[in-house]
N, C-alpha and C. Protein backbone atom coordinates (compact mmCIF):
# COMPACT_ATOMS: atom_id res chain seq x y z
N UNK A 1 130.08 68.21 178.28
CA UNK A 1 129.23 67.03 178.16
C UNK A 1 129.90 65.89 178.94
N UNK A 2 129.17 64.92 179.86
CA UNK A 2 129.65 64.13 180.52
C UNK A 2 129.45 62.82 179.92
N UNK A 3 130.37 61.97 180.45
CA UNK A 3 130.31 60.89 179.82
C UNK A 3 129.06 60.19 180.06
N UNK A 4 128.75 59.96 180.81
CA UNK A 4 127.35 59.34 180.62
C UNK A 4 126.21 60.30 179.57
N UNK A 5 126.21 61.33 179.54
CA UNK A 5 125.18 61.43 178.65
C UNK A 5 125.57 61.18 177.36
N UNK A 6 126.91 61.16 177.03
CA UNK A 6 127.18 60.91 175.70
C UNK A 6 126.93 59.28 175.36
N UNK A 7 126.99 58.57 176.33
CA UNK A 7 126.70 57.03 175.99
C UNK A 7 125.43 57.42 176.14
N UNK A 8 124.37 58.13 176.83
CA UNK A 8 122.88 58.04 176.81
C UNK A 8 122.93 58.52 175.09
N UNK A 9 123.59 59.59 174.71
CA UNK A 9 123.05 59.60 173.62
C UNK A 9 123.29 58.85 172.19
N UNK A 10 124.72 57.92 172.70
CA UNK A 10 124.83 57.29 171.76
C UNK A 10 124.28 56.08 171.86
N UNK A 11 123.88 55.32 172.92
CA UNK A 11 122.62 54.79 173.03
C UNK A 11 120.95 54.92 172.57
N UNK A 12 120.77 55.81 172.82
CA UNK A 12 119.43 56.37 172.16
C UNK A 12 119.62 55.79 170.63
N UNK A 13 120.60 56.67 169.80
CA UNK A 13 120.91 56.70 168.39
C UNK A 13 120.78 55.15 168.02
N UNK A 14 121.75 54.43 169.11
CA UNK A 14 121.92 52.55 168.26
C UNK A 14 120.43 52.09 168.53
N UNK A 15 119.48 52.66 169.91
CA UNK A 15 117.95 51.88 169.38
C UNK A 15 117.31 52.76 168.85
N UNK A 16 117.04 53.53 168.25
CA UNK A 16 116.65 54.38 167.10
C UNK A 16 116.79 53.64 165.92
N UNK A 17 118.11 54.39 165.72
CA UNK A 17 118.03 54.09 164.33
C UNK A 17 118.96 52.81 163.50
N UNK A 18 119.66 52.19 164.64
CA UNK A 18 120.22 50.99 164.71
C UNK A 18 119.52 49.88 164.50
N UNK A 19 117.62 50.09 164.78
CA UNK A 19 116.89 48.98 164.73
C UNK A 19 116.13 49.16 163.28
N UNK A 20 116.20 50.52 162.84
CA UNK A 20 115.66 50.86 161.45
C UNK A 20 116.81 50.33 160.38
N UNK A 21 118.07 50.26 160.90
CA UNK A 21 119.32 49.98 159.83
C UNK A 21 119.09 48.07 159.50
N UNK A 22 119.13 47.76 160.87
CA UNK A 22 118.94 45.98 160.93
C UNK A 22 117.85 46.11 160.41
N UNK A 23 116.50 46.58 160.36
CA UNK A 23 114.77 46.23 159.69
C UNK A 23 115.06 46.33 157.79
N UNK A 24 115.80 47.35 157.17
CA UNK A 24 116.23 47.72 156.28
C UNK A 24 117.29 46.59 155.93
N UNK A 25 118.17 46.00 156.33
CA UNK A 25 118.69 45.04 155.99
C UNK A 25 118.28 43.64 155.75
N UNK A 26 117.61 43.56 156.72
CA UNK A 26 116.94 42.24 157.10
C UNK A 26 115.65 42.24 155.50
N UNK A 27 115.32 43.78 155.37
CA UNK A 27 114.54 43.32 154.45
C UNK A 27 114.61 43.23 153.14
N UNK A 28 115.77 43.60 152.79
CA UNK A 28 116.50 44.02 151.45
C UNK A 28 117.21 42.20 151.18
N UNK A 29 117.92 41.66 152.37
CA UNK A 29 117.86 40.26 151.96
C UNK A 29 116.93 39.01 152.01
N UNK A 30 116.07 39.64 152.91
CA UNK A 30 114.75 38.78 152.43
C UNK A 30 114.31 38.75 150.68
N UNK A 31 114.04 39.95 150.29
CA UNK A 31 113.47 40.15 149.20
C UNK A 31 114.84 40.21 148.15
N UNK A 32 115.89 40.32 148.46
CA UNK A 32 116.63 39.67 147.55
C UNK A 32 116.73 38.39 146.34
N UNK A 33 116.67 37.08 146.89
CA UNK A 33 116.44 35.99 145.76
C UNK A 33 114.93 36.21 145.04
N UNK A 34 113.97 36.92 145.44
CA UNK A 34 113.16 37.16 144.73
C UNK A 34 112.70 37.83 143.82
N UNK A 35 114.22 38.85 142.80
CA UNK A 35 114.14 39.73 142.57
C UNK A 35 113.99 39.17 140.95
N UNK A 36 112.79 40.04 140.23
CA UNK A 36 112.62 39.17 138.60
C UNK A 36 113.81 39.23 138.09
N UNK A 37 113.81 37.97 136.83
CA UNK A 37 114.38 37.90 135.93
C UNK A 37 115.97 36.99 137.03
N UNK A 38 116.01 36.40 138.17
CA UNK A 38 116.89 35.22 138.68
C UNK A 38 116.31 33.95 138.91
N UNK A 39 115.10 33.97 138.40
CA UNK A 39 114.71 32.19 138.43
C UNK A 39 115.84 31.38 138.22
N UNK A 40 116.50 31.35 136.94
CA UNK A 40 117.25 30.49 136.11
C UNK A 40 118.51 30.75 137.55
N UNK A 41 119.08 31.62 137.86
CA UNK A 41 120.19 31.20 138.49
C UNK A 41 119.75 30.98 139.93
N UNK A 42 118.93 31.04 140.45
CA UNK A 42 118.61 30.34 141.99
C UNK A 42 117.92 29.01 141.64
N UNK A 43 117.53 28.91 140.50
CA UNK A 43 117.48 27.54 140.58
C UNK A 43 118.91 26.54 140.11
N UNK A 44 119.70 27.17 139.54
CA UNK A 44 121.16 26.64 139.35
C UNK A 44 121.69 26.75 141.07
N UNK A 45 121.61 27.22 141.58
CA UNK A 45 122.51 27.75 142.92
C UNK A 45 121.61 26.95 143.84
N UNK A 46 120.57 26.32 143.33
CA UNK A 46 119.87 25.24 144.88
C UNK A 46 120.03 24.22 143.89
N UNK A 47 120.16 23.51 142.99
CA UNK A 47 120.65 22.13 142.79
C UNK A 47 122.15 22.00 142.36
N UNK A 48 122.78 22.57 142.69
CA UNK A 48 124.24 22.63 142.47
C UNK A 48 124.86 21.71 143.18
N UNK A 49 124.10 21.44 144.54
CA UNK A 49 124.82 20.28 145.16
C UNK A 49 124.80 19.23 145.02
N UNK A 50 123.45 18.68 143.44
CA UNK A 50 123.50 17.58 142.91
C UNK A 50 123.89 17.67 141.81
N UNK A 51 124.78 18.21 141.69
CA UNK A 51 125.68 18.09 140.21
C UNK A 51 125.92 17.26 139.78
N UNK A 52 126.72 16.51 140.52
CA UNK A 52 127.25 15.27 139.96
C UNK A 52 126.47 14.10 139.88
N UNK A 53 125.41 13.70 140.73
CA UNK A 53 124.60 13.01 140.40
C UNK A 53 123.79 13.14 139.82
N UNK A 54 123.42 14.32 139.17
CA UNK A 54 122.64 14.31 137.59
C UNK A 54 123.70 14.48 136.22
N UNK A 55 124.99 14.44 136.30
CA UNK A 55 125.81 14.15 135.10
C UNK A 55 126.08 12.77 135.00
N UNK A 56 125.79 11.85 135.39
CA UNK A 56 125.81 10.90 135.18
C UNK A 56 127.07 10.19 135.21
C-alpha cells in the first residue's frame, strides 16, 4: 500500500465519518441544557453573575 492511498483512505474516513462524529457532538451539546428536570440549575448558572447584587 502506498502512501498516498493510505492518506486517500484516511482521508475519505475523516469526511465520512469525521463529519457524522462533529454532527453527533454538535448535537448532543445543543440539546444538552435542555435536558428535563435542570431548569432550577441553569437558571442558577445564568444569574450567578449577579450574585452579589441581588444579596444585597
Amino acid at each position: 500500500m502506498s502512501t498516498h492511498s493510505t492518506y486517500d483512505m484516511l482521508r475519505h474516513i475523516a469526511d465520512s465519518w469525521g463529519l457524522l462524529a462533529m454532527l453527533a457532538i454538535f448535537l448532543v451539546l445543543v440539546t444538552w441544557p435542555f435536558r428535563p428536570g435542570h431548569r432550577a440549575k441553569n437558571h442558577a448558572a445564568a444569574t450567578l453573575i449577579f450574585k452579589d447584587e441581588n444579596d444585597g
